[in-house]
PDB file of N, CA and C in Angstrom:
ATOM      1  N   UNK A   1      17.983 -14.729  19.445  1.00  0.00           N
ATOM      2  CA  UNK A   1      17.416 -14.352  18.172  1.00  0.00           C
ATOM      3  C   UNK A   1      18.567 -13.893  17.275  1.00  0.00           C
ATOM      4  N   UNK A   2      18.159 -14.376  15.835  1.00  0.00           N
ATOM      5  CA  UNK A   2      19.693 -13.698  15.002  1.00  0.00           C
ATOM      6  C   UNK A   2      18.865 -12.848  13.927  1.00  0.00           C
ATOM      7  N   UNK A   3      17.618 -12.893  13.775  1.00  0.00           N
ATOM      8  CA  UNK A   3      17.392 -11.789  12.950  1.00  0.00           C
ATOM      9  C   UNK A   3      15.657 -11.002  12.985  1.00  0.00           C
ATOM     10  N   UNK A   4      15.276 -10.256  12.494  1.00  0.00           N
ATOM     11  CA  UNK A   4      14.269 -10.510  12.679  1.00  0.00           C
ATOM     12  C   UNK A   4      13.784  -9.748  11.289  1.00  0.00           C
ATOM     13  N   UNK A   5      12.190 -10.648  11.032  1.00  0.00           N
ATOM     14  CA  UNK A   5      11.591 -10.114   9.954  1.00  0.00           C
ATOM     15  C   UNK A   5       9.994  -9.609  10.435  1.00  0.00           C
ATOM     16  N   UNK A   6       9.952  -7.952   9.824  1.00  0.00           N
ATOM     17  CA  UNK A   6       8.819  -7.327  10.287  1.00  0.00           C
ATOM     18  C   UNK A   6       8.123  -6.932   8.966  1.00  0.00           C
ATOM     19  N   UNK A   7       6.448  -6.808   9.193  1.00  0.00           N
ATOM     20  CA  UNK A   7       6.111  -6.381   8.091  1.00  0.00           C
ATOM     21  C   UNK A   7       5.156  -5.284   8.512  1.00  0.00           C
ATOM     22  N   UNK A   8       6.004  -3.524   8.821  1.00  0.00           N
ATOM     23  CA  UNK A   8       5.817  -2.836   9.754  1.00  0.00           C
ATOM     24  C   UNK A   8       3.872  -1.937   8.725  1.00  0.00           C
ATOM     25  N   UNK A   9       2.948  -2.004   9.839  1.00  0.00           N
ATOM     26  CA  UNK A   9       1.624  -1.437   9.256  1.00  0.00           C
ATOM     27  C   UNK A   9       1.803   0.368   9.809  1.00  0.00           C
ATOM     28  N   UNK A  10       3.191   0.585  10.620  1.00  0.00           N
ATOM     29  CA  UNK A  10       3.420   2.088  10.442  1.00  0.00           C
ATOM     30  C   UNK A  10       4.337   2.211  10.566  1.00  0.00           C
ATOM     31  N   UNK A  11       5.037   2.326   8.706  1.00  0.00           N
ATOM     32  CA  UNK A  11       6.662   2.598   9.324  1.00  0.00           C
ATOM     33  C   UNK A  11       7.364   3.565   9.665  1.00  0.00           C
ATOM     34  N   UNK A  12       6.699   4.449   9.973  1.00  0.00           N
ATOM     35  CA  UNK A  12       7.267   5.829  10.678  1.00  0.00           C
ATOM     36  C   UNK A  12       7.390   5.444  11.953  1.00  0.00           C
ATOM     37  N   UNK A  13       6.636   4.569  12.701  1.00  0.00           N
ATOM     38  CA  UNK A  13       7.197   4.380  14.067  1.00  0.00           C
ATOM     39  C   UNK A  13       8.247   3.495  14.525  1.00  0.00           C
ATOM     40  N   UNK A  14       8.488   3.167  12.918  1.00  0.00           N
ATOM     41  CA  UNK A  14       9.545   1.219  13.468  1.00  0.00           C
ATOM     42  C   UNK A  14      10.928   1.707  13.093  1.00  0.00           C
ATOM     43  N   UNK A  15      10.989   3.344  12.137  1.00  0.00           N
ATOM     44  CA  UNK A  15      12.111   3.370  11.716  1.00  0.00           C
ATOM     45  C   UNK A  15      13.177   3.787  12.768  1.00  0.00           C
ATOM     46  N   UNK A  16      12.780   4.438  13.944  1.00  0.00           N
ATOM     47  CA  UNK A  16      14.035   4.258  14.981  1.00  0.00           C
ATOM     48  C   UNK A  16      14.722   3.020  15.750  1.00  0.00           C
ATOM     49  N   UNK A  17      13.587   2.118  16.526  1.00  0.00           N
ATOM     50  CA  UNK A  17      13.962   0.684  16.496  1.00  0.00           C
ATOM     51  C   UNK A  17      14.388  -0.149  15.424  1.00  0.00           C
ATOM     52  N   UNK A  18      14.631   0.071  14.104  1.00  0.00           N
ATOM     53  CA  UNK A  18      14.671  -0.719  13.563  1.00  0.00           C
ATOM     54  C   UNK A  18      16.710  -0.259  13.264  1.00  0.00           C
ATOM     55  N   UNK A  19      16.914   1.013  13.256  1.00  0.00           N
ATOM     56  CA  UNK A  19      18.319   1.448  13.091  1.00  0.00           C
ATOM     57  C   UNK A  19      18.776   0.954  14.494  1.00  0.00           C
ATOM     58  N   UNK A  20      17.886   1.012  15.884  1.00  0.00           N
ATOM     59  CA  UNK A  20      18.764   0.566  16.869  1.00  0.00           C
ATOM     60  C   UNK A  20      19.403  -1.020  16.830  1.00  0.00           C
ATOM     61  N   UNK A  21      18.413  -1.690  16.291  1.00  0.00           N
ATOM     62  CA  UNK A  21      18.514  -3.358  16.089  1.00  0.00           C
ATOM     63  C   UNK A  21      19.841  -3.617  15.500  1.00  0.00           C
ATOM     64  N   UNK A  22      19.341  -2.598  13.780  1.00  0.00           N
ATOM     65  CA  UNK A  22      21.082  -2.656  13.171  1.00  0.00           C
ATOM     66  C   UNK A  22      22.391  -2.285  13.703  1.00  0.00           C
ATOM     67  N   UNK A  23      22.291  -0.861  14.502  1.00  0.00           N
ATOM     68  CA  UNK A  23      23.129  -0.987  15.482  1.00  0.00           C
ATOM     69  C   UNK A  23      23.731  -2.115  16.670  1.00  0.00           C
ATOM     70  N   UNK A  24      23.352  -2.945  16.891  1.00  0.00           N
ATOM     71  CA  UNK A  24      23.200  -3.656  17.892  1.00  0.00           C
ATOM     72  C   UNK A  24      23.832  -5.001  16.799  1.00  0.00           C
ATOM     73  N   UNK A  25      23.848  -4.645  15.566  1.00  0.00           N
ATOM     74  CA  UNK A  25      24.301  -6.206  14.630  1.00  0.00           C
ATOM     75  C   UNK A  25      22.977  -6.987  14.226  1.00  0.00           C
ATOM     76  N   UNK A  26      21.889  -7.063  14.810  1.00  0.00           N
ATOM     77  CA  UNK A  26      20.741  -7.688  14.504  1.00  0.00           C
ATOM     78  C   UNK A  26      20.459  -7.290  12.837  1.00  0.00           C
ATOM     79  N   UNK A  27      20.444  -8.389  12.351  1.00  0.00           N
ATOM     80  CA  UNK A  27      19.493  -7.830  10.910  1.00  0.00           C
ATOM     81  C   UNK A  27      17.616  -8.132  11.020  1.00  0.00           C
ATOM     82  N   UNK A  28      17.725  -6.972  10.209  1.00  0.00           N
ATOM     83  CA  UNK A  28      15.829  -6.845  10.176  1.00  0.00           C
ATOM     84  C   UNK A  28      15.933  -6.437   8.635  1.00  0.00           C
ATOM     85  N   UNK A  29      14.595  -7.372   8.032  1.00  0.00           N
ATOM     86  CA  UNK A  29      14.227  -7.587   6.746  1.00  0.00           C
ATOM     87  C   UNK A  29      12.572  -6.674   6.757  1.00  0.00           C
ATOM     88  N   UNK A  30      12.033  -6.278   6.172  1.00  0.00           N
ATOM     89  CA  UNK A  30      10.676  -5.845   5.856  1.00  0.00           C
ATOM     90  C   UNK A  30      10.276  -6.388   4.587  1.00  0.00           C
ATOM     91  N   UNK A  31       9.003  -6.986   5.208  1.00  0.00           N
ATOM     92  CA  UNK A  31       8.419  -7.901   4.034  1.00  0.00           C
ATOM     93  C   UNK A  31       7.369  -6.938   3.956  1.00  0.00           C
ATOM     94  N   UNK A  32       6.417  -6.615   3.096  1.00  0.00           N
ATOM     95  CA  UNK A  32       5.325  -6.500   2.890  1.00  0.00           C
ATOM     96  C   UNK A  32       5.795  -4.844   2.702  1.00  0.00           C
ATOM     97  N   UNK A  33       5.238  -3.803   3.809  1.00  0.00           N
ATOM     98  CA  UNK A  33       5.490  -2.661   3.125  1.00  0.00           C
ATOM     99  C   UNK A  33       7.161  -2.165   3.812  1.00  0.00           C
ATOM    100  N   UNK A  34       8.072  -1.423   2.916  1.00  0.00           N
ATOM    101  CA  UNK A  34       9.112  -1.083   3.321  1.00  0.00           C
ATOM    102  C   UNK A  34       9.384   0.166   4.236  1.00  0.00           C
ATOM    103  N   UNK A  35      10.686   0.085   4.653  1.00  0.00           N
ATOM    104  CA  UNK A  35      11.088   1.295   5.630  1.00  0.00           C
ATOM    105  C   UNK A  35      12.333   1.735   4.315  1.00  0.00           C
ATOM    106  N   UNK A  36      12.525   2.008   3.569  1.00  0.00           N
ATOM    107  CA  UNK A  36      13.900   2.668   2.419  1.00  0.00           C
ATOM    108  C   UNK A  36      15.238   3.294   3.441  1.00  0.00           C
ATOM    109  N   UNK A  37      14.822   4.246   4.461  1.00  0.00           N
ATOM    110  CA  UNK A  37      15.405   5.409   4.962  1.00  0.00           C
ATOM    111  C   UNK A  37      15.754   4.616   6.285  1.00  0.00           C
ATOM    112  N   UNK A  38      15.388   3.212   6.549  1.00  0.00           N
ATOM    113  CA  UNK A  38      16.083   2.550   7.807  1.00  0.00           C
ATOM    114  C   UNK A  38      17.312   1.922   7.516  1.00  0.00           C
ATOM    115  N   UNK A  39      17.949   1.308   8.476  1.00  0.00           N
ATOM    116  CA  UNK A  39      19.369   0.764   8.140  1.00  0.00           C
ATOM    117  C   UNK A  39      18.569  -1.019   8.294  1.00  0.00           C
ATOM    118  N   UNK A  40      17.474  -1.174   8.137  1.00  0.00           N
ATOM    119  CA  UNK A  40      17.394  -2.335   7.361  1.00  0.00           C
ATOM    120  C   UNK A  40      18.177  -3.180   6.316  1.00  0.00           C
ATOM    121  N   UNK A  41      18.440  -4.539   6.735  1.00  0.00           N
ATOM    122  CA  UNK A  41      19.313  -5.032   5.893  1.00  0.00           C
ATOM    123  C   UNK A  41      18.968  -5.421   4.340  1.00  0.00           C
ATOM    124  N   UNK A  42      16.970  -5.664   3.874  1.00  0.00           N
ATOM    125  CA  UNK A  42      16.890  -6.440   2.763  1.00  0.00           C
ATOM    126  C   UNK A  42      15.303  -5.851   3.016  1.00  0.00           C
ATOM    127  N   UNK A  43      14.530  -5.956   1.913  1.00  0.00           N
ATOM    128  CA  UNK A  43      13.056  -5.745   2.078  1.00  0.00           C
ATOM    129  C   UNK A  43      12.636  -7.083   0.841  1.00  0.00           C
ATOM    130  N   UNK A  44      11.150  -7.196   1.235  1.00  0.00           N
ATOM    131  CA  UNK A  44      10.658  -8.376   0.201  1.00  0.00           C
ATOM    132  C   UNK A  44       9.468  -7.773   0.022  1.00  0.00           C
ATOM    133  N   UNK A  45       9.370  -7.399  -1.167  1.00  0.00           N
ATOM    134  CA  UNK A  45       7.621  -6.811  -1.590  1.00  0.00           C
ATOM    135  C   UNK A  45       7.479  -6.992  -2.798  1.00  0.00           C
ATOM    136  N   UNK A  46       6.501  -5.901  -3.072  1.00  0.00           N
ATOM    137  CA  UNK A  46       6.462  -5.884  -4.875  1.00  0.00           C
ATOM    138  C   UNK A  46       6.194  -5.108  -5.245  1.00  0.00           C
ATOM    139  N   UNK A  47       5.735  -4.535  -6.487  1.00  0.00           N
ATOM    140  CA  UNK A  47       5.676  -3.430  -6.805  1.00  0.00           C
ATOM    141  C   UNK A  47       4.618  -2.813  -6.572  1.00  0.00           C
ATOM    142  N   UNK A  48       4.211  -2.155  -5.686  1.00  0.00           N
ATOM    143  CA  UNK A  48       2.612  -1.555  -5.408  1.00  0.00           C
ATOM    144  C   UNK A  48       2.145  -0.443  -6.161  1.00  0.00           C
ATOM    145  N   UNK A  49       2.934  -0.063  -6.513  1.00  0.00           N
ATOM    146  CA  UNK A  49       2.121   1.213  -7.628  1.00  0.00           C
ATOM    147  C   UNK A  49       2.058   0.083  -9.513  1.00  0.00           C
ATOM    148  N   UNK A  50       2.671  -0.525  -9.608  1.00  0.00           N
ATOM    149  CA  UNK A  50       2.179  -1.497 -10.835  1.00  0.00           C
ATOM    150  C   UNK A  50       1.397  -2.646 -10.147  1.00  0.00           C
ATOM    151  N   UNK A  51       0.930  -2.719  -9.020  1.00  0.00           N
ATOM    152  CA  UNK A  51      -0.447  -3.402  -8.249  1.00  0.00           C
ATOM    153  C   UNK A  51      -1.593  -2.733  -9.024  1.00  0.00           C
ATOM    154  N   UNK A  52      -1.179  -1.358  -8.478  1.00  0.00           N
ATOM    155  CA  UNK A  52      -2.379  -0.842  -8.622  1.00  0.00           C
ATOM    156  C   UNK A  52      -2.792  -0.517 -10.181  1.00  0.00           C
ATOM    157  N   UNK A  53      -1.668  -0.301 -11.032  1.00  0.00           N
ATOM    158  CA  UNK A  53      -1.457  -0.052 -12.780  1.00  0.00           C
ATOM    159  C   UNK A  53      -2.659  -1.337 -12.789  1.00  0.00           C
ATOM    160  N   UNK A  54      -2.169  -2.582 -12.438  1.00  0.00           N
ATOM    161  CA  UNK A  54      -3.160  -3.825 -12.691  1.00  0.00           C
ATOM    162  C   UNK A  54      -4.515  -4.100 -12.521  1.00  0.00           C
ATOM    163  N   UNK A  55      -4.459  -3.570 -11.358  1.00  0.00           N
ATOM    164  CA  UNK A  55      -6.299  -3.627 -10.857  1.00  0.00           C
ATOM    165  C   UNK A  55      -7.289  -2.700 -11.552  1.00  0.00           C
ATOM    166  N   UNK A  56      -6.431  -1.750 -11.965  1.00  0.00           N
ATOM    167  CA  UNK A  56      -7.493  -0.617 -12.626  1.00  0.00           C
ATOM    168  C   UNK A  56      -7.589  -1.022 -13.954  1.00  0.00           C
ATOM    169  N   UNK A  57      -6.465  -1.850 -14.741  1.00  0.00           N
ATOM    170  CA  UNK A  57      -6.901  -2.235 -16.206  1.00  0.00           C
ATOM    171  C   UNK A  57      -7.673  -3.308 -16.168  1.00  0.00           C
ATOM    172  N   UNK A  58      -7.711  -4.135 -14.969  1.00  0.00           N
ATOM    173  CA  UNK A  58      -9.012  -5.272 -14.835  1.00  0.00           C
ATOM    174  C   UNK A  58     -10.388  -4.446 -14.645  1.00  0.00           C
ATOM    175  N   UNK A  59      -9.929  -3.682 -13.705  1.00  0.00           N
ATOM    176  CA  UNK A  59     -11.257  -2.729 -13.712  1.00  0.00           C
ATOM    177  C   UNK A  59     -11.812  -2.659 -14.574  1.00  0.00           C
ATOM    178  N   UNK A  60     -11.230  -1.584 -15.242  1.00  0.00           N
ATOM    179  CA  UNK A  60     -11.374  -0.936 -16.318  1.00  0.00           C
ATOM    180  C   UNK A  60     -12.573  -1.689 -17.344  1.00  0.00           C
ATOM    181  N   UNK A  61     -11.267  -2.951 -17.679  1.00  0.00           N
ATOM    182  CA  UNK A  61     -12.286  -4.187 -18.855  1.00  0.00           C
ATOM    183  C   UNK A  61     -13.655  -4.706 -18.619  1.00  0.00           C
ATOM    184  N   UNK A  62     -13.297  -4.967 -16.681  1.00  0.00           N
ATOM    185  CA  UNK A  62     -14.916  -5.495 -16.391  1.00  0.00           C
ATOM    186  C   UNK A  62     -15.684  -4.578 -16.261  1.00  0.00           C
ATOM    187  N   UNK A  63     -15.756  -3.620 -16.158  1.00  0.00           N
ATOM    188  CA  UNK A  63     -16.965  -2.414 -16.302  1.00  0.00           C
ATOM    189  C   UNK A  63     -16.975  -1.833 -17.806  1.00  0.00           C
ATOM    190  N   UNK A  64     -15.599  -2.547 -18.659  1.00  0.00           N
ATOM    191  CA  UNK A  64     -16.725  -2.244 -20.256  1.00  0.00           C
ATOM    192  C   UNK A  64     -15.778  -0.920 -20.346  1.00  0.00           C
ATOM    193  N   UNK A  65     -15.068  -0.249 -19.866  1.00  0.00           N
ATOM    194  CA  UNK A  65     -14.897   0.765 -20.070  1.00  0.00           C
ATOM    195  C   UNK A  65     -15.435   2.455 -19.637  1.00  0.00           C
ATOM    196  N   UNK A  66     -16.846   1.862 -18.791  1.00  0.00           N
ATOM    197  CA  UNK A  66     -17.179   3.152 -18.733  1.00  0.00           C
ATOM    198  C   UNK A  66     -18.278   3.067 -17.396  1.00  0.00           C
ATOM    199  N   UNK A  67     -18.650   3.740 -16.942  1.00  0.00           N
ATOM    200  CA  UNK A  67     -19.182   3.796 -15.678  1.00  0.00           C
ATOM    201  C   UNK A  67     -18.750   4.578 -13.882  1.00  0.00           C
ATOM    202  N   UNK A  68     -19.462   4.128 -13.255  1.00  0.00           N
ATOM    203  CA  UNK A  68     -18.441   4.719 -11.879  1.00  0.00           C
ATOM    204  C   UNK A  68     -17.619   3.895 -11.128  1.00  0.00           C
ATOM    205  N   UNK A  69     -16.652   4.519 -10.884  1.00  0.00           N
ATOM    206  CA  UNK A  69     -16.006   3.288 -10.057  1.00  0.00           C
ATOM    207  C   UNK A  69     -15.678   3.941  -8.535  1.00  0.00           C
ATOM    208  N   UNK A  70     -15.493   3.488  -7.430  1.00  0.00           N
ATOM    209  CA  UNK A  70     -15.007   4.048  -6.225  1.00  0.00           C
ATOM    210  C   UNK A  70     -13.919   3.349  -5.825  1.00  0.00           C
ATOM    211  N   UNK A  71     -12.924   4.573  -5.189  1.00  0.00           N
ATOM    212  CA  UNK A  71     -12.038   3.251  -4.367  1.00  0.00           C
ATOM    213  C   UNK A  71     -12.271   3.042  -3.332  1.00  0.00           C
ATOM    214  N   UNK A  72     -12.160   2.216  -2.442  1.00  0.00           N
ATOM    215  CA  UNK A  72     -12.144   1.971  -0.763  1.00  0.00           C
ATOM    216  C   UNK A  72     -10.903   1.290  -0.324  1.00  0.00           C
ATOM    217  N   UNK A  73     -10.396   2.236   0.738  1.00  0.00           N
ATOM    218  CA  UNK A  73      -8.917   2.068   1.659  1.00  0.00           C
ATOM    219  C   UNK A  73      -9.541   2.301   2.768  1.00  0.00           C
ATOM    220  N   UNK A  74      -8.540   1.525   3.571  1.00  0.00           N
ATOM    221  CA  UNK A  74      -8.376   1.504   5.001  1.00  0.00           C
ATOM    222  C   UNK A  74      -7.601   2.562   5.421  1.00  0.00           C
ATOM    223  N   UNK A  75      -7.988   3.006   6.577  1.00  0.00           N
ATOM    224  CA  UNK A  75      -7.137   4.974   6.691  1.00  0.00           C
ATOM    225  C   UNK A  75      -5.946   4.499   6.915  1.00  0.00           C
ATOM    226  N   UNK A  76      -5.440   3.658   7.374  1.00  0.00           N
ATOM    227  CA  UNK A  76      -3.957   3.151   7.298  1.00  0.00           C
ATOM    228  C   UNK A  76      -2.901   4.201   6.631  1.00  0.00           C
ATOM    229  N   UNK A  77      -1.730   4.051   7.180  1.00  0.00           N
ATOM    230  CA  UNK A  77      -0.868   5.409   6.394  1.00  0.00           C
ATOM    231  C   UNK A  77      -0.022   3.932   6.145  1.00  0.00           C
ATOM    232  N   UNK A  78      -0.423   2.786   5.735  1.00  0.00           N
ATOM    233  CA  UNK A  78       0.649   3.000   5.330  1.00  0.00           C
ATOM    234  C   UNK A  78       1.018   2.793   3.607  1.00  0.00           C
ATOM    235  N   UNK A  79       2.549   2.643   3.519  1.00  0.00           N
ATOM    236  CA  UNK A  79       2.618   3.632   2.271  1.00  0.00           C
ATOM    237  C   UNK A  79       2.326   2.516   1.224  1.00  0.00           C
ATOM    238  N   UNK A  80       2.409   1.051   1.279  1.00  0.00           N
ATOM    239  CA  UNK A  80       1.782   0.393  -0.150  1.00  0.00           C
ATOM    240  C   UNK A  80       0.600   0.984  -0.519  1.00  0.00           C
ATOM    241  N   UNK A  81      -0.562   1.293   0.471  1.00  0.00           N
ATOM    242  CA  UNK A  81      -1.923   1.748  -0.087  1.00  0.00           C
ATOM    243  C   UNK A  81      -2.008   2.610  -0.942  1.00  0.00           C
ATOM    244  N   UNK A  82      -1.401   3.542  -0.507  1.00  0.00           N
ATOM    245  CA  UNK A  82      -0.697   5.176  -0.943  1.00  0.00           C
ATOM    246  C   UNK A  82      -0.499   4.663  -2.270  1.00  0.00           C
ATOM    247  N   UNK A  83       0.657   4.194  -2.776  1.00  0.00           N
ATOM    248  CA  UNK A  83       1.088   3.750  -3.817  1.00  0.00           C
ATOM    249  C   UNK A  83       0.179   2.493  -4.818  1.00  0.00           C
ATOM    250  N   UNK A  84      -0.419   1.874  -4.128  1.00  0.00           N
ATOM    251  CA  UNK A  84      -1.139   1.122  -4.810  1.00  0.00           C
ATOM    252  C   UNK A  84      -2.494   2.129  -5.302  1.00  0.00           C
ATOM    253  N   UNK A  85      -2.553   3.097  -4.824  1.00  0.00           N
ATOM    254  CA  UNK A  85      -3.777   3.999  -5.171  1.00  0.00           C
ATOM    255  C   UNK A  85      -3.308   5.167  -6.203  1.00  0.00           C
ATOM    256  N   UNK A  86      -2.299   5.460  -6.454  1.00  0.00           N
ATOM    257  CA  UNK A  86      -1.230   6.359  -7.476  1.00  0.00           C
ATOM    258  C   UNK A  86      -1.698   5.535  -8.336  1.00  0.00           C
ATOM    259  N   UNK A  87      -0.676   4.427  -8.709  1.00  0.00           N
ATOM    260  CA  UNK A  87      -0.931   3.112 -10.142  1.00  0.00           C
ATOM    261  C   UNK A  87      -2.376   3.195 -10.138  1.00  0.00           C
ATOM    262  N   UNK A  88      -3.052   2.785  -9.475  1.00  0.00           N
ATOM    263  CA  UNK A  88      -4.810   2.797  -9.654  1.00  0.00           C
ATOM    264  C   UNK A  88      -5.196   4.270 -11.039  1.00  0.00           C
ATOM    265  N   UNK A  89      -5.047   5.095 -10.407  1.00  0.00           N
ATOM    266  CA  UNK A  89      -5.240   6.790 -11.019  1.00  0.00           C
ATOM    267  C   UNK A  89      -4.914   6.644 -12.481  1.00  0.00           C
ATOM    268  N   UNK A  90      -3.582   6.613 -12.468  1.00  0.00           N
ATOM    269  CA  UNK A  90      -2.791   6.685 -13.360  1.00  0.00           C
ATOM    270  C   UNK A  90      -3.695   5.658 -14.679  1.00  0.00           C
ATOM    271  N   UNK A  91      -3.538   4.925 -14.246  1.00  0.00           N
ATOM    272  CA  UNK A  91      -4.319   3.628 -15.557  1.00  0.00           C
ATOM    273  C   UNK A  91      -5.952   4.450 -15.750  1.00  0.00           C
ATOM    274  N   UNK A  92      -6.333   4.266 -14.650  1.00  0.00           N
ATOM    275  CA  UNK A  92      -8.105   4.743 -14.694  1.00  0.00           C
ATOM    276  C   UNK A  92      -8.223   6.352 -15.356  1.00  0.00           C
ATOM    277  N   UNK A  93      -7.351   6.890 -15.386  1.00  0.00           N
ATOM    278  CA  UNK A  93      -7.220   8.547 -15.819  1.00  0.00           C
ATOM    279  C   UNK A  93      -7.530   7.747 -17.654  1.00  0.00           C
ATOM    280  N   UNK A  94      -6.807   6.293 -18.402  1.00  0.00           N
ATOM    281  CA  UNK A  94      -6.879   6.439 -19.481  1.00  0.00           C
ATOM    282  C   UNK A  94      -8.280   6.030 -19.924  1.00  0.00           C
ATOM    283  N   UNK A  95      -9.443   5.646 -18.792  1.00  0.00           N
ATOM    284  CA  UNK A  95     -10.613   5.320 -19.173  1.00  0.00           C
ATOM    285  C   UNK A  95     -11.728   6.426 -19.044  1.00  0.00           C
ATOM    286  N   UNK A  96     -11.806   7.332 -20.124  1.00  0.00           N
ATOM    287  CA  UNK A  96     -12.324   8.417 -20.331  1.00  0.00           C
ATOM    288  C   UNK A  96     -13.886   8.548 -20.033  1.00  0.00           C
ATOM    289  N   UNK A  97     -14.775   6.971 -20.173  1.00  0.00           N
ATOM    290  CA  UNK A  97     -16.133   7.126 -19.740  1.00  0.00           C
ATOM    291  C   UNK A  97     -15.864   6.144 -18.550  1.00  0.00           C
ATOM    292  N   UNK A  98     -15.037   7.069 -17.665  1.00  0.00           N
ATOM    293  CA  UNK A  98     -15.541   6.086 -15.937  1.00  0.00           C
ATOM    294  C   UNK A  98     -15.200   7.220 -14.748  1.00  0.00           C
ATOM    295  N   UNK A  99     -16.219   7.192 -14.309  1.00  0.00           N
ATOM    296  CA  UNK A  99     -16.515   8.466 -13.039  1.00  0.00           C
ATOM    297  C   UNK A  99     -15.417   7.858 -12.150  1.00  0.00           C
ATOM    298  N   UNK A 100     -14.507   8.510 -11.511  1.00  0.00           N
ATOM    299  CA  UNK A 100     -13.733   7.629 -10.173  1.00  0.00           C
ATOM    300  C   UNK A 100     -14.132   8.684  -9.283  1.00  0.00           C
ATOM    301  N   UNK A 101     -14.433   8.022  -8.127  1.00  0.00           N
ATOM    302  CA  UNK A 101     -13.813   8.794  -6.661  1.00  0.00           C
ATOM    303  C   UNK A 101     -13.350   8.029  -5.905  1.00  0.00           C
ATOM    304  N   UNK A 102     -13.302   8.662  -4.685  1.00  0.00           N
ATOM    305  CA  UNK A 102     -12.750   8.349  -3.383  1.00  0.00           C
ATOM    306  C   UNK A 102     -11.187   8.994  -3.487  1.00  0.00           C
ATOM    307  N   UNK A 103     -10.481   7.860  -2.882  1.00  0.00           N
ATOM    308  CA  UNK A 103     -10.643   7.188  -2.243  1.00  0.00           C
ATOM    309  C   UNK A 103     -11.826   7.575  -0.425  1.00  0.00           C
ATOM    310  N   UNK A 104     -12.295   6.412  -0.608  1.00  0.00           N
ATOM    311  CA  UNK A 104     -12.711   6.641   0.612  1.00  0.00           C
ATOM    312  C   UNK A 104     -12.391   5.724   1.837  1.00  0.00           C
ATOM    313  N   UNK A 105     -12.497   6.120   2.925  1.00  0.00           N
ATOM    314  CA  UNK A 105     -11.413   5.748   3.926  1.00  0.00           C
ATOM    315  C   UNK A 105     -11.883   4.519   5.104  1.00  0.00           C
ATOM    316  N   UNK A 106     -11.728   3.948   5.106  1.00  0.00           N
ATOM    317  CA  UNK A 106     -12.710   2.858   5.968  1.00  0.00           C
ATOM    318  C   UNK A 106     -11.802   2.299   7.459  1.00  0.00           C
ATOM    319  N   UNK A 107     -12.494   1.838   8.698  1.00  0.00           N
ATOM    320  CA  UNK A 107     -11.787   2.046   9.646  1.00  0.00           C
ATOM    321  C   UNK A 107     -11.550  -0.144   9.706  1.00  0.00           C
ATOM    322  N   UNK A 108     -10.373  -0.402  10.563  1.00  0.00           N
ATOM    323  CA  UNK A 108     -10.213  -1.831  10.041  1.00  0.00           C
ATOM    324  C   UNK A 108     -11.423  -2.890  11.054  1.00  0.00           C
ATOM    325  N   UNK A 109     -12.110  -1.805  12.262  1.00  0.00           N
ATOM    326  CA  UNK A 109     -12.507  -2.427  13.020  1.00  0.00           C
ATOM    327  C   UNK A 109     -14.038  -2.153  12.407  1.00  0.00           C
ATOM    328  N   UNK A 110     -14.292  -1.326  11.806  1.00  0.00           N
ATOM    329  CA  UNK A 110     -15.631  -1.828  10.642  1.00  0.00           C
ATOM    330  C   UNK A 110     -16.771  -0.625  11.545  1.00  0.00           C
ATOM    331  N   UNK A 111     -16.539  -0.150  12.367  1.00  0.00           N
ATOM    332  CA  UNK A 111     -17.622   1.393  12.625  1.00  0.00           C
ATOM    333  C   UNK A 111     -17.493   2.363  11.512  1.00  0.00           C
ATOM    334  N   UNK A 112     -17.150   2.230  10.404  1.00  0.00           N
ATOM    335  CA  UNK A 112     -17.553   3.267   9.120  1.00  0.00           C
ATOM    336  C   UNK A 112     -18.672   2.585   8.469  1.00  0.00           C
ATOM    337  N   UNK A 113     -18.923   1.142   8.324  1.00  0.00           N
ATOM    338  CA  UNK A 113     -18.927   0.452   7.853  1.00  0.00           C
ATOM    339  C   UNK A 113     -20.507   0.009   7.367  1.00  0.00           C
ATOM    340  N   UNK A 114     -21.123   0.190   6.204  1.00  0.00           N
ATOM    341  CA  UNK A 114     -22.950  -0.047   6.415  1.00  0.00           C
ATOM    342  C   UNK A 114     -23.128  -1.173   5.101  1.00  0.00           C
ATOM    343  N   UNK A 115     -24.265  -1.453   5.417  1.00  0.00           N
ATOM    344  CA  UNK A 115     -24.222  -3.054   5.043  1.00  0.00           C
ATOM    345  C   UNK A 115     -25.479  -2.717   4.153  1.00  0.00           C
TER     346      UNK A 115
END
C-alpha cells in the first residue's frame, strides 16, 4: 500500500493511527470530514458550515419565510454535522417569523425512529 484515503465518522479515534501511518512515511488524505490536528498529508471536503448557510436560505424561501422548522441529526460527533448545523442557525436566526428547534438527534440504525 502507498497511501491511504479515509473518510474518518470519528475523528477523535483515527487521530493517533493516523500520526502513526505518517510516521511510518505512509500518506493519509481525509475526504469527507477532517482530522486538522493530525499529521495528515491533504484533506478533500467542503465547506460545511456554508452547507449549512445554504440549506437554511432554501429553507427559509420554501417555507415563505415563516413557520416552524426542525432540524434532524444523527448523534454522530462527527464534526461536519456540528458545523453544518452552526451555518444552518446563523442564516435561520435572519428569518424572524420561523420557530426553529432541535436539533434533534436520531440513531443511524433507526430505534428513535416513528413513522
Amino acid at each position: 500500500m502507498n497511501g491511504i484515503v479515509i473518510s474518518p465518522a470519528n475523528p477523535a479515534a483515527l487521530l493517533e493511527p493516523i500520526d502513526r501511518l505518517a510516521a511510518r512515511g505512509l500518506p493519509v488524505v481525509t475526504l469527507g470530514s477532517d482530522i486538522p490536528e493530525s499529521r495528515r498529508l491533504g484533506h478533500v471536503g467542503c465547506d460545511y458550515i456554508d452547507s449549512g448557510r445554504i440549506a437554511a436560505q432554501l429553507m427559509g424561501t420554501l417555507v415563505g419565510g415563516r413557520g416552524k422548522v426542525a432540524i434532524l441529526a444523527f448523534r454522530d460527533i462527527v464534526p461536519a454535522i456540528q458545523q453544518r448545523i452552526v451555518g444552518f442557525r446563523q442564516v435561520m436566526g435572519e428569518f424572524h417569523d420561523i420557530e426553529l428547534s432541535g436539533p434533534f438527534r436520531l440513531s443511524r440504525t433507526g430505534e428513535d425512529v416513528y413513522g
